[in-house]
C-alpha atoms as a PDB file:
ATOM      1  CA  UNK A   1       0.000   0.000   0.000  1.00  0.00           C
ATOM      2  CA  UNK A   2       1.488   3.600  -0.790  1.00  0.00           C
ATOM      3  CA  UNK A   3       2.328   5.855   1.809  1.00  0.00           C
ATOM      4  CA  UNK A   4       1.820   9.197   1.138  1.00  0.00           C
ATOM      5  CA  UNK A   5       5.394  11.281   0.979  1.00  0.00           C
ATOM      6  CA  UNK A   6       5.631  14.561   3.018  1.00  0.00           C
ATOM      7  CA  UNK A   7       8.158  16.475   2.311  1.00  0.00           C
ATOM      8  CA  UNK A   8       9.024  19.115   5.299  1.00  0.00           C
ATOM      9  CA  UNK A   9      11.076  22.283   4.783  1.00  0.00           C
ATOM     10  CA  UNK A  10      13.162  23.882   7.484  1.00  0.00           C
ATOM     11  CA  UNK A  11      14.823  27.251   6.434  1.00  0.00           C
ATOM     12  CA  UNK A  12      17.635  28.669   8.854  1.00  0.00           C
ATOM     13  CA  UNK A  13      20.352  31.735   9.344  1.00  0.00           C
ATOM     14  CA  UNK A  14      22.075  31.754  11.998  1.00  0.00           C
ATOM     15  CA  UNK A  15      19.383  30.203  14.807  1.00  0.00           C
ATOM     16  CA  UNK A  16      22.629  28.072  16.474  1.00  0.00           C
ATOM     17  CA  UNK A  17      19.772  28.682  19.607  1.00  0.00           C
ATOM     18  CA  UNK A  18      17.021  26.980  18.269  1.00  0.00           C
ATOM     19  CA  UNK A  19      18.527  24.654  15.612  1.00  0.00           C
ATOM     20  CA  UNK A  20      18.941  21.837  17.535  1.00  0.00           C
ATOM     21  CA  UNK A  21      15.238  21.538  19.187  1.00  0.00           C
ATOM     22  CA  UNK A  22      13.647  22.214  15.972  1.00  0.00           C
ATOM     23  CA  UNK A  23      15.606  19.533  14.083  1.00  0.00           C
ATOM     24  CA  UNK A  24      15.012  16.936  17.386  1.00  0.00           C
ATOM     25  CA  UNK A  25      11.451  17.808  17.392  1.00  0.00           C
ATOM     26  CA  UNK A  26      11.399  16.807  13.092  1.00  0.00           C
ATOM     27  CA  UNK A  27      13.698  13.578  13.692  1.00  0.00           C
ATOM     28  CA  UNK A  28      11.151  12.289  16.635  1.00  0.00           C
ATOM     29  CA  UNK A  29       8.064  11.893  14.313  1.00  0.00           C
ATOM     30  CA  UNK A  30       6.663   8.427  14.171  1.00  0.00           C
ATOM     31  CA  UNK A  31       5.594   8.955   9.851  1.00  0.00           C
ATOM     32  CA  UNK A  32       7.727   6.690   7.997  1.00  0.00           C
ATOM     33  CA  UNK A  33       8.045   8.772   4.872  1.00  0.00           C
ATOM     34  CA  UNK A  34       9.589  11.774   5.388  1.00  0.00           C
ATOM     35  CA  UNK A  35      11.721  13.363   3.258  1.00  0.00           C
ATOM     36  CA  UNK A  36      13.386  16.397   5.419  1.00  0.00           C
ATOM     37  CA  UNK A  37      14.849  19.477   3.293  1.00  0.00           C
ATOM     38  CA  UNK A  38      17.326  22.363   5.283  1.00  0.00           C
ATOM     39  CA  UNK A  39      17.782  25.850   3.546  1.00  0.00           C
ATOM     40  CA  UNK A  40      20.402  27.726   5.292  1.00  0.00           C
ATOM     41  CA  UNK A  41      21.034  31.608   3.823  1.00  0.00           C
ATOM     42  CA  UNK A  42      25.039  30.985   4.597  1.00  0.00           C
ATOM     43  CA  UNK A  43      24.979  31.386   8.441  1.00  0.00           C
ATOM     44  CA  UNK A  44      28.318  32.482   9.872  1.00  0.00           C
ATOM     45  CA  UNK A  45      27.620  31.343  13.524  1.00  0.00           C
ATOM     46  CA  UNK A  46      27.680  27.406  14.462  1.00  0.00           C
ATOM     47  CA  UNK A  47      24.377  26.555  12.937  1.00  0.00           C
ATOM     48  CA  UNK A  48      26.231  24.507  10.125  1.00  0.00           C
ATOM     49  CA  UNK A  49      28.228  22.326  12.591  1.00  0.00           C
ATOM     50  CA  UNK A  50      24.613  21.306  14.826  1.00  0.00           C
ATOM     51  CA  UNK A  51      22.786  20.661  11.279  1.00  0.00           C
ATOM     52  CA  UNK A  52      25.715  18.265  10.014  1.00  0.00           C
ATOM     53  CA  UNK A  53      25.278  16.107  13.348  1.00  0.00           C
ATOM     54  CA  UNK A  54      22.013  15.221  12.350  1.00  0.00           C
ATOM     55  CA  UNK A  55      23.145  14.215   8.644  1.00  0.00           C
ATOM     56  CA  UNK A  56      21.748  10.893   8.228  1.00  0.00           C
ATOM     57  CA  UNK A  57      18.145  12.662   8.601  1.00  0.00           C
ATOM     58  CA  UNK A  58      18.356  15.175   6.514  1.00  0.00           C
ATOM     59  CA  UNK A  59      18.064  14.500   3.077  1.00  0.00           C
ATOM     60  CA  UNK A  60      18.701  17.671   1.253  1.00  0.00           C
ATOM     61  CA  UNK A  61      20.704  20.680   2.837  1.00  0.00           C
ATOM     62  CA  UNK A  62      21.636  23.842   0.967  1.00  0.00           C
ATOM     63  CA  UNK A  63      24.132  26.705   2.336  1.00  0.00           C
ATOM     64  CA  UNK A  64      24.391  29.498   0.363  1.00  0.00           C
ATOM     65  CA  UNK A  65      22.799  33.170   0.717  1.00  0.00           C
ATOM     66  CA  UNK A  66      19.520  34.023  -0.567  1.00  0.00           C
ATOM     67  CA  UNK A  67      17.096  36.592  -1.001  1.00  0.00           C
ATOM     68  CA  UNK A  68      15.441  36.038   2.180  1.00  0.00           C
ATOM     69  CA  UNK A  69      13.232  33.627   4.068  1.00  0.00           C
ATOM     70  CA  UNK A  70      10.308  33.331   1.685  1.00  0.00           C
ATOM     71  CA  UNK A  71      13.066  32.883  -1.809  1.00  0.00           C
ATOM     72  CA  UNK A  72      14.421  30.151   0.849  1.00  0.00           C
ATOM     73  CA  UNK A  73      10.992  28.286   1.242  1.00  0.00           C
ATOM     74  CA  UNK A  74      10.775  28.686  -2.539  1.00  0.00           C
ATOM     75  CA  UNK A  75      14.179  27.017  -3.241  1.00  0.00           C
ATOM     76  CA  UNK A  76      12.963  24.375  -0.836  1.00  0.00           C
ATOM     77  CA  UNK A  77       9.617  23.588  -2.493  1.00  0.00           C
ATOM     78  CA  UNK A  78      11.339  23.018  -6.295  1.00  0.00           C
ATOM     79  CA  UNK A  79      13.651  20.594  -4.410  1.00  0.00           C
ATOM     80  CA  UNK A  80      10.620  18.669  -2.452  1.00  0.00           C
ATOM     81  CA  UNK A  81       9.547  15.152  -4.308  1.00  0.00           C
ATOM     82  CA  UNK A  82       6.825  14.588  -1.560  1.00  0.00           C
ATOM     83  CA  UNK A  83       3.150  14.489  -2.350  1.00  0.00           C
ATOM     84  CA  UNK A  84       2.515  17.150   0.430  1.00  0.00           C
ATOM     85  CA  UNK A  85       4.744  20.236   1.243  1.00  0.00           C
ATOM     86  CA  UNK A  86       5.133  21.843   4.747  1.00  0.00           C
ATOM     87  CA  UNK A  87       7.361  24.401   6.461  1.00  0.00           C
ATOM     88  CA  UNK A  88       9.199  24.440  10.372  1.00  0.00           C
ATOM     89  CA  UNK A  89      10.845  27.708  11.080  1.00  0.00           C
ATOM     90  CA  UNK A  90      14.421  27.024  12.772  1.00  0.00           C
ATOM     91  CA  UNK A  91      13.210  28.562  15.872  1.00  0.00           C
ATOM     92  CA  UNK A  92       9.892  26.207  16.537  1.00  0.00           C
ATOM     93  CA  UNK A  93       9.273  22.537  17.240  1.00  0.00           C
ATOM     94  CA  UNK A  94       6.572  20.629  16.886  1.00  0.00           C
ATOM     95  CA  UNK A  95       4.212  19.677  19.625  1.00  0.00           C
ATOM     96  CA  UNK A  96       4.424  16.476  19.550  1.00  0.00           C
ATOM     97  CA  UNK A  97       5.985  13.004  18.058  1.00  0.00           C
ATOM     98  CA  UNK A  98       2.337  11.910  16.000  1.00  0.00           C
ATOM     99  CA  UNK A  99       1.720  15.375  14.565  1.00  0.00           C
ATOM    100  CA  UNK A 100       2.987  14.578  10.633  1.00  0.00           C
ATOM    101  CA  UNK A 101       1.552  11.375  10.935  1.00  0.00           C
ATOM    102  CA  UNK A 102      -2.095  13.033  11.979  1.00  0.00           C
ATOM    103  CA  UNK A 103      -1.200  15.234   8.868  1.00  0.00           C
ATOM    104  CA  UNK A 104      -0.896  12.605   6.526  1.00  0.00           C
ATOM    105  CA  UNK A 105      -3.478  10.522   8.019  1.00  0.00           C
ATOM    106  CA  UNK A 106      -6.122  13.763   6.951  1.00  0.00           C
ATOM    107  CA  UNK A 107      -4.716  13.949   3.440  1.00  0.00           C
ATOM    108  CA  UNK A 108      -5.494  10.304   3.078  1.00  0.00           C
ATOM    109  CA  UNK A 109      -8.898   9.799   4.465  1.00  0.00           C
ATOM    110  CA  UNK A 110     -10.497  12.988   3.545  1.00  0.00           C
ATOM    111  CA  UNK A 111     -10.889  15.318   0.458  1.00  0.00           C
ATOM    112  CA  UNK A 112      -8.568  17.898   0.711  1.00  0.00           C
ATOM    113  CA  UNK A 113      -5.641  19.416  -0.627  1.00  0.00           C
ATOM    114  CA  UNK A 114      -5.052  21.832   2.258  1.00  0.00           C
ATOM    115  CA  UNK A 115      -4.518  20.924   6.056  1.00  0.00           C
ATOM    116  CA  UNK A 116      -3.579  23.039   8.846  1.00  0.00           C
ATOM    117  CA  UNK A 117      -4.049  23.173  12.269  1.00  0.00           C
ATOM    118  CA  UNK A 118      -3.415  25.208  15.539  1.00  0.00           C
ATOM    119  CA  UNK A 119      -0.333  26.709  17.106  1.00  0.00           C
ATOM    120  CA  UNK A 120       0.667  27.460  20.562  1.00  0.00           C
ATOM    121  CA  UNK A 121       3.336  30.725  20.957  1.00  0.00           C
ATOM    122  CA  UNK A 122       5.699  30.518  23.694  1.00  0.00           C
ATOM    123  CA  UNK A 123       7.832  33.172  25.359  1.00  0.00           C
ATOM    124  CA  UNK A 124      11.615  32.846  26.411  1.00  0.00           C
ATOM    125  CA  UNK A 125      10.664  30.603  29.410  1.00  0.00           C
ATOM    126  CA  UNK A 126       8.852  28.120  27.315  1.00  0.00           C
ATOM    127  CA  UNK A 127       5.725  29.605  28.947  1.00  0.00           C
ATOM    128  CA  UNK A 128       2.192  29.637  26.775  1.00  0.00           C
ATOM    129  CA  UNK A 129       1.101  33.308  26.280  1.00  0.00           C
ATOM    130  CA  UNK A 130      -0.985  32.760  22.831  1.00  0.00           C
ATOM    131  CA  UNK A 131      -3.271  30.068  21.824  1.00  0.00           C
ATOM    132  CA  UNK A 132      -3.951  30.128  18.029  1.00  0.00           C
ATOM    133  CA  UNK A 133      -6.786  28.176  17.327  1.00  0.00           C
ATOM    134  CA  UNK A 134      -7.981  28.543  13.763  1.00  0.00           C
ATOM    135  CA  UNK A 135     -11.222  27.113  13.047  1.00  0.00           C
ATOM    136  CA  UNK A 136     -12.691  25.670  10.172  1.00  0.00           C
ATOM    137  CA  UNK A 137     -12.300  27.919   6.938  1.00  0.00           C
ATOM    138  CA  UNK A 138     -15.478  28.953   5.286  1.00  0.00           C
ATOM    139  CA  UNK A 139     -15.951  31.687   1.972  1.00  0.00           C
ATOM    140  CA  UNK A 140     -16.050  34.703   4.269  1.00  0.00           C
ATOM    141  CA  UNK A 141     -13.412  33.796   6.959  1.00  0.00           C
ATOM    142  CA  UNK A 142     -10.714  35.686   5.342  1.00  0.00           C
ATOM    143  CA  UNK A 143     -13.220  38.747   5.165  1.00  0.00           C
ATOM    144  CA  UNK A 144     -13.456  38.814   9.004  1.00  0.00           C
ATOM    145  CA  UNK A 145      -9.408  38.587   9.675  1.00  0.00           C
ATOM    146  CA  UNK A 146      -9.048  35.013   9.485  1.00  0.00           C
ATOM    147  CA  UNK A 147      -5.915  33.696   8.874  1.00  0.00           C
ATOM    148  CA  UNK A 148      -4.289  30.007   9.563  1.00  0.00           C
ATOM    149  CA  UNK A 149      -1.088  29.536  11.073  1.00  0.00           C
ATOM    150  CA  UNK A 150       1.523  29.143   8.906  1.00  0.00           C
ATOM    151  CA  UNK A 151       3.499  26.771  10.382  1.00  0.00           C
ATOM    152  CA  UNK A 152       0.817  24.483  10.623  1.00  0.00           C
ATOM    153  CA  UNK A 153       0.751  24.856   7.185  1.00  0.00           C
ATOM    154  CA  UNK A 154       0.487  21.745   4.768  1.00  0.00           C
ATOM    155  CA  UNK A 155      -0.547  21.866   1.328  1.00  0.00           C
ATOM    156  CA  UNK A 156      -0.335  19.338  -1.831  1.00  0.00           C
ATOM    157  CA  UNK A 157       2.954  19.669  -3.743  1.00  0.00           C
ATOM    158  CA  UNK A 158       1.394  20.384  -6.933  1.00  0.00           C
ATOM    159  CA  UNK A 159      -0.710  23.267  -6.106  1.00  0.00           C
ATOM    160  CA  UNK A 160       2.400  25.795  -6.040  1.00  0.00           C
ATOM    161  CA  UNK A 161       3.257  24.764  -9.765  1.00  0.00           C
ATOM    162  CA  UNK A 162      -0.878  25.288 -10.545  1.00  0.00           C
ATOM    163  CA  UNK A 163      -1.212  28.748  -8.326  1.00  0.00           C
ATOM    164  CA  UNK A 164       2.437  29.742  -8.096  1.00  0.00           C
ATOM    165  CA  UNK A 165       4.852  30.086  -4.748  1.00  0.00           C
ATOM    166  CA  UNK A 166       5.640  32.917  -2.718  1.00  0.00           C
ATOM    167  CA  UNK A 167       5.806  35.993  -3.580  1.00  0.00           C
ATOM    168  CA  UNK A 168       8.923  37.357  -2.382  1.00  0.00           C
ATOM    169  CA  UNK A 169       7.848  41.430  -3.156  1.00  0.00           C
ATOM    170  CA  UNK A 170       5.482  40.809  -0.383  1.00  0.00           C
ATOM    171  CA  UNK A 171       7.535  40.981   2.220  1.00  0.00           C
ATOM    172  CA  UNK A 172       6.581  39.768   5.641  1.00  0.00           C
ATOM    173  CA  UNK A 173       3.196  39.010   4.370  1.00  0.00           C
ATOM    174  CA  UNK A 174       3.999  36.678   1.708  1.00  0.00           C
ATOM    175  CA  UNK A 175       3.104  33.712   3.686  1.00  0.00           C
ATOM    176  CA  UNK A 176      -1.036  35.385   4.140  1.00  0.00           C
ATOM    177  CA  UNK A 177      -0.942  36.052   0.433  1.00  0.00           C
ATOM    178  CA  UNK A 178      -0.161  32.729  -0.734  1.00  0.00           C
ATOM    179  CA  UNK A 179      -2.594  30.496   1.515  1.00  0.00           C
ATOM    180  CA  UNK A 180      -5.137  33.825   1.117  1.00  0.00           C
ATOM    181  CA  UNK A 181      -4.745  33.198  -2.666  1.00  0.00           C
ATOM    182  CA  UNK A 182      -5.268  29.400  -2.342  1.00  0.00           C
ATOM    183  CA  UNK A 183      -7.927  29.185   0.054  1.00  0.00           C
ATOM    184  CA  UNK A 184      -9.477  32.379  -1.227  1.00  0.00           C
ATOM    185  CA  UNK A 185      -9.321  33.727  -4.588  1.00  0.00           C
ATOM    186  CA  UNK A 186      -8.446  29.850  -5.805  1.00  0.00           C
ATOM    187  CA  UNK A 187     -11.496  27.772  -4.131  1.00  0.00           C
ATOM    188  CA  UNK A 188      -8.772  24.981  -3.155  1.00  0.00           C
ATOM    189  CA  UNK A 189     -10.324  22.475  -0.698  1.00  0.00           C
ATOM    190  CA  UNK A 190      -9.336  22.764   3.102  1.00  0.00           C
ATOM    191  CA  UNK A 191      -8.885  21.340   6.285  1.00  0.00           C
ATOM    192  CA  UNK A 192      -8.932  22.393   9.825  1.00  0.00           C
ATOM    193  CA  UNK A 193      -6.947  19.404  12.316  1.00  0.00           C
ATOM    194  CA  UNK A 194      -7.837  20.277  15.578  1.00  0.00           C
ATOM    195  CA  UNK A 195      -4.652  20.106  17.426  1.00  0.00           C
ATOM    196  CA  UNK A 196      -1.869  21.823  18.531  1.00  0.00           C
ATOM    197  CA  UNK A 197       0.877  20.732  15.993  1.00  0.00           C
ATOM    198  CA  UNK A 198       3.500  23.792  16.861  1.00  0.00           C
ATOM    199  CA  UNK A 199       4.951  25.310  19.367  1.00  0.00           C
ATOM    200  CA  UNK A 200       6.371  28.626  18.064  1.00  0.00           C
ATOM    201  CA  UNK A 201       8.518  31.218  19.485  1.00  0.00           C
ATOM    202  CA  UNK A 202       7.214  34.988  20.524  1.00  0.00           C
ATOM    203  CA  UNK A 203       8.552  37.103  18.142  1.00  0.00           C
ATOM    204  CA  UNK A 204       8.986  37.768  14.557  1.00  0.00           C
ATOM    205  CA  UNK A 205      10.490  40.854  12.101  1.00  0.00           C
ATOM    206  CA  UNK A 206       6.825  42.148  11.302  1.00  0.00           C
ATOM    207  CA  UNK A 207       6.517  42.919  14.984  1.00  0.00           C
ATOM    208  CA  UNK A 208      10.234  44.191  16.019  1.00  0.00           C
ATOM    209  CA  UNK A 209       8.703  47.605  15.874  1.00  0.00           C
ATOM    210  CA  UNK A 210       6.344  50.186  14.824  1.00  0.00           C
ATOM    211  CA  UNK A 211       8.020  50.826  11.361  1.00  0.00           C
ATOM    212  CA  UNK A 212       8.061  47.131  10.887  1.00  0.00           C
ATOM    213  CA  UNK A 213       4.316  46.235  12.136  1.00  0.00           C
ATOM    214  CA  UNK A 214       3.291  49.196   9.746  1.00  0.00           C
ATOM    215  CA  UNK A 215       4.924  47.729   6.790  1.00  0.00           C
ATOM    216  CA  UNK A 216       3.317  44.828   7.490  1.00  0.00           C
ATOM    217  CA  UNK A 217      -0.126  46.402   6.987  1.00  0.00           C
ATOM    218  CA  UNK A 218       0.661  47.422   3.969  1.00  0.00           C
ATOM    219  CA  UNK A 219       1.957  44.163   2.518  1.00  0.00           C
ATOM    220  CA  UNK A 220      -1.052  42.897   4.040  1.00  0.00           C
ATOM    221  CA  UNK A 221      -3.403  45.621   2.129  1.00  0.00           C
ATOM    222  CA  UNK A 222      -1.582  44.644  -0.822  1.00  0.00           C
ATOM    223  CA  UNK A 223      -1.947  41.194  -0.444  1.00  0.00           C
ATOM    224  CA  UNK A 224      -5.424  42.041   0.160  1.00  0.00           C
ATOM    225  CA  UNK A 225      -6.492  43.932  -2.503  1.00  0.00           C
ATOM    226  CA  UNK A 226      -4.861  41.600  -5.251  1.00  0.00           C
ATOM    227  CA  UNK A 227      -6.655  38.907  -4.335  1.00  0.00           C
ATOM    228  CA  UNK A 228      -9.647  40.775  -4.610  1.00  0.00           C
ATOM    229  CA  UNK A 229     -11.026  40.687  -1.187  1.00  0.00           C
ATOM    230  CA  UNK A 230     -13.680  43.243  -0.727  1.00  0.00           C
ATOM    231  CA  UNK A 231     -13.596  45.835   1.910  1.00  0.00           C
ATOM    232  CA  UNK A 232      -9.762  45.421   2.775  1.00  0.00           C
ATOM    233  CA  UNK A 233      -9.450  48.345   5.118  1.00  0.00           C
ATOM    234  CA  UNK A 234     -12.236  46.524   7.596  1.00  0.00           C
ATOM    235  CA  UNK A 235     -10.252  43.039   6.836  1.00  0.00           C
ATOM    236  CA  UNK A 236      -7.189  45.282   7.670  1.00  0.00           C
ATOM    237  CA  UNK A 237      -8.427  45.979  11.327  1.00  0.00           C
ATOM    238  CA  UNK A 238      -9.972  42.515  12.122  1.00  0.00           C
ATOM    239  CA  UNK A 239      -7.223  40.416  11.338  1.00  0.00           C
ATOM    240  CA  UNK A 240      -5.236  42.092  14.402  1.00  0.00           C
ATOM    241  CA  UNK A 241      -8.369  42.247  16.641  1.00  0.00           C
ATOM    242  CA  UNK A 242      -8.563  38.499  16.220  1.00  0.00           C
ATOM    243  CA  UNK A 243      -5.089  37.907  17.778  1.00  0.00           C
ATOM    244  CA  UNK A 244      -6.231  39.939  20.866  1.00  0.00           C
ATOM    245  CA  UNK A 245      -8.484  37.294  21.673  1.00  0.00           C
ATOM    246  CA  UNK A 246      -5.737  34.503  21.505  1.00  0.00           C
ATOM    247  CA  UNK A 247      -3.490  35.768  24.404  1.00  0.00           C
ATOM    248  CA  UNK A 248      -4.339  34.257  27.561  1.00  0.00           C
END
């Protein structure tokens, strides 16, 4: 009997810190066909040396600089022969040891080409303070500042050759646009897994300060607007609003 092939993508610079959990957290999953891919934009601290220890699980691994996280997640999709494509940042882990075989067991039993699930963000002390818990998608989700986590993120290999990858001139937001313009402007079929599959570090460049949180919004308008969802500006408020409501 086949066994469906995820692919998982890990892109890195420079996260010597965090390396080493994330990469523990990828080798401890119980799915048997995993192929794990590691971008690294040509870090200069000891990330290198802690991703060569784990060599016999990594099946592709690329050093060399690039044009910045999202070109690296590209470059890691065109290299992925799995069925179904996914993403961990270097600096979070998955929740637990059965979360890609939960994915894969959703891709297989129901009709979908899209899974993702929910996401717990953690502080320095490995303390909770954000519970993202998504929800099943329906039409007008998006229109109300829904958005699923990224790195909960699974989608079928094949629908970023049909719809296209992501879009690097969208800066921070490039991540929203694409699964906006899949699950959105596209129609593609999707699934909500009710668990936690990631535990993700506080933090992130959007939010390092006000100049970066209000570029944000405007990759987010743009993002937005050429996908066609109506009424951006209101979309443009909510979608904040709703992560009020996840902090504990």
């Amino acid at each position: 009997m086949y066994v469906l092939k995820l692919s998982l993508v890990t892109v890195v610079y420079n996260a010597q810190d965090t390396i080493r959990q994330c990469i523990q957290s990828v080798i401890s999953q119980n799915y048997p066909n995993l192929e794990y891919i590691i971008i690294d934009g040509g870090s200069t601290d000891n990330t290198l040396a802690i991703i060569q220890e784990y060599h016999e699980h990594i099946h592709v691994l690329i050093s060399k600089p690039d044009q910045g996280i999202y070109d690296a997640m590209n470059k890691g999709i065109r290299l992925a022969t799995g069925d179904v494509v996914g993403m961990l940042n270097a600096d979070d882990q998955f929740a637990g040891d059965d979360v890609l075989q939960a994915v894969a067991g959703v891709f297989t039993q129901q009709d979908t080409e899209i899974v993702y699930g929910d996401l717990d963000i953690m502080d320095q002390y490995r303390r909770v303070i954000r519970k993202w818990r998504s929800g099943q998608y329906n039409r007008n989700a998006f229109k109300l500042g829904f958005m699923p986590p990224h790195p909960t993120f699974y989608c079928r290999r094949n629908l970023f050759d049909q719809f296209g990858y992501y879009r690097i001139d969208h800066g921070s937001a490039a991540d929203y646009e694409l699964m906006l313009r899949l699950m959105y402007r596209h129609g593609v079929r999707s699934y909500h897994l009710k668990q936690v599959m990631v535990n993700m570090r506080t933090g992130g460049i959007s939010s390092k300060n006000w100049k970066n949180r209000l570029k944000a919004w405007q990759y987010d308008l743009l993002a937005m607007r050429q996908n066609k969802l109506p009424f951006p500006i209101l979309t443009l408020v909510l979608k904040p609003l709703r992560k009020i409501l996840q902090f504990l």
